[in-house]
Protein backbone atom coordinates (compact mmCIF):
# COMPACT_ATOMS: atom_id res chain seq x y z
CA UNK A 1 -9.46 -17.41 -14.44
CA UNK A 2 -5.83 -17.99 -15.95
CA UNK A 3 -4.46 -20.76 -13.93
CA UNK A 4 -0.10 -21.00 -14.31
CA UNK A 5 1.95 -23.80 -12.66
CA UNK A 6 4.78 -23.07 -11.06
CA UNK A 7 6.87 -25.41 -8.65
CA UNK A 8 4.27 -28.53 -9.40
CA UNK A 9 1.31 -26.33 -7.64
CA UNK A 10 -1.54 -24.50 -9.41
CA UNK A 11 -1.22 -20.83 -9.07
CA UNK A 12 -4.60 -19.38 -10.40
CA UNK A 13 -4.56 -15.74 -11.05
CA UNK A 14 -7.35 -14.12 -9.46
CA UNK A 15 -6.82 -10.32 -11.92
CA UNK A 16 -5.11 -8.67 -14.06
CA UNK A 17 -4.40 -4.80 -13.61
CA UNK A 18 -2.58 -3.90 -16.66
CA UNK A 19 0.91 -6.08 -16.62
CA UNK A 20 0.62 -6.85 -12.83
CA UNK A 21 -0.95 -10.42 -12.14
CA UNK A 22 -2.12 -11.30 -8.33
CA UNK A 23 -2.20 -15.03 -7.91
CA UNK A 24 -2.98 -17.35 -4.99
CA UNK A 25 -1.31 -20.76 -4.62
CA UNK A 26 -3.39 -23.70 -3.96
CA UNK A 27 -2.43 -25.77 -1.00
CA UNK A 28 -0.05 -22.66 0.45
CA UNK A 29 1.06 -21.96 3.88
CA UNK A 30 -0.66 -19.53 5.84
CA UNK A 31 -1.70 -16.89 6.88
CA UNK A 32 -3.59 -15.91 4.09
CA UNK A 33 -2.43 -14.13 1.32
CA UNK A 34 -1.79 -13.69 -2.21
CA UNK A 35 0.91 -12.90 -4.61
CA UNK A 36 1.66 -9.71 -7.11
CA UNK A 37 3.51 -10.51 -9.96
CA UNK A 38 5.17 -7.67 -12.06
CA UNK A 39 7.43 -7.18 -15.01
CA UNK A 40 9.78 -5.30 -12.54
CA UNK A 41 9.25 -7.77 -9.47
CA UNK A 42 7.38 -9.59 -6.73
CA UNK A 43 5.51 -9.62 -3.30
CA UNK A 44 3.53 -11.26 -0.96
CA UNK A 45 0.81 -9.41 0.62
CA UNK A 46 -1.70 -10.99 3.87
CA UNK A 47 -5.05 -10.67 2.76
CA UNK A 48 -6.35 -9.11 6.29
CA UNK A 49 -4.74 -6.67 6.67
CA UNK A 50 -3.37 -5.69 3.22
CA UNK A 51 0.51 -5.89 4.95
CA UNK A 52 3.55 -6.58 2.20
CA UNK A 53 5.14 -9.70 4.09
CA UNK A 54 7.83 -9.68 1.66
CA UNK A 55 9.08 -8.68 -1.87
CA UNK A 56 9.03 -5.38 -3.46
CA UNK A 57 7.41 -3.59 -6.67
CA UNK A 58 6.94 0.05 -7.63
CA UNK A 59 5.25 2.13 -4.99
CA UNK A 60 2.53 2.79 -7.77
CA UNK A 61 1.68 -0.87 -9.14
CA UNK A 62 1.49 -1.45 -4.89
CA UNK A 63 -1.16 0.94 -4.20
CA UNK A 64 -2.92 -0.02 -7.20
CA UNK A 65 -2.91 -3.67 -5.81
CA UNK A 66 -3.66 -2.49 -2.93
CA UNK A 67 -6.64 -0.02 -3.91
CA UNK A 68 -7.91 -3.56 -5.80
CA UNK A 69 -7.56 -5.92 -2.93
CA UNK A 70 -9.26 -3.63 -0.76
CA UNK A 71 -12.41 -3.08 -3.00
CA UNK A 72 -12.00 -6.62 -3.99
CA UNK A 73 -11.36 -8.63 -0.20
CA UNK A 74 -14.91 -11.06 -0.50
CA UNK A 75 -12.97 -12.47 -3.71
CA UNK A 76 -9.51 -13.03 -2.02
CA UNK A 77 -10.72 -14.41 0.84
CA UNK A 78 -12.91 -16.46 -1.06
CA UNK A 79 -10.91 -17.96 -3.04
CA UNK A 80 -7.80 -18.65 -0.41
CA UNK A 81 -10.99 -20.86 0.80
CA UNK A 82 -11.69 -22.70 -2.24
CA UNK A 83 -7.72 -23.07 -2.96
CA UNK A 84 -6.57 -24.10 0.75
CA UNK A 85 -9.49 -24.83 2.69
């Protein structure tokens, strides 16, 4: 797992779909959720229930994000525990 550090906090990213990055933030507020990072821009998206809290990226690097975090919601869960818990 590629760990960056941004703003003095460890920002592991989980994957890597092509240029897009989704990282989680250790020590982060809640609710849950994790971050999509994109050569064209950046959202926040709550883990749950798959809602963009904020940001914006292409319709199509969104709904392959979001066709990832929903085949892959053990892993983000799982690791929001291991970074925040």
């Amino acid at each position: 797992m590629e760990r960056t550090i941004l703003w003095g906090a460890a920002m592991p990213t989980i994957a890597k779909l092509g240029a897009i990055q989704i990282r989680i933030f250790a020590d982060d507020h809640h609710p849950p959720h994790f971050h999509i990072w994109t050569p064209d821009g950046e959202a926040l998206v709550l883990i749950m229930n798959l809602t963009v809290l904020r940001g914006h990226i292409r319709k199509r690097d969104l709904g392959l994000v979001l066709t990832w975090a929903e085949r892959n919601m053990p892993l983000l869960l799982s690791e929001w525990d291991r970074l925040n818990g």
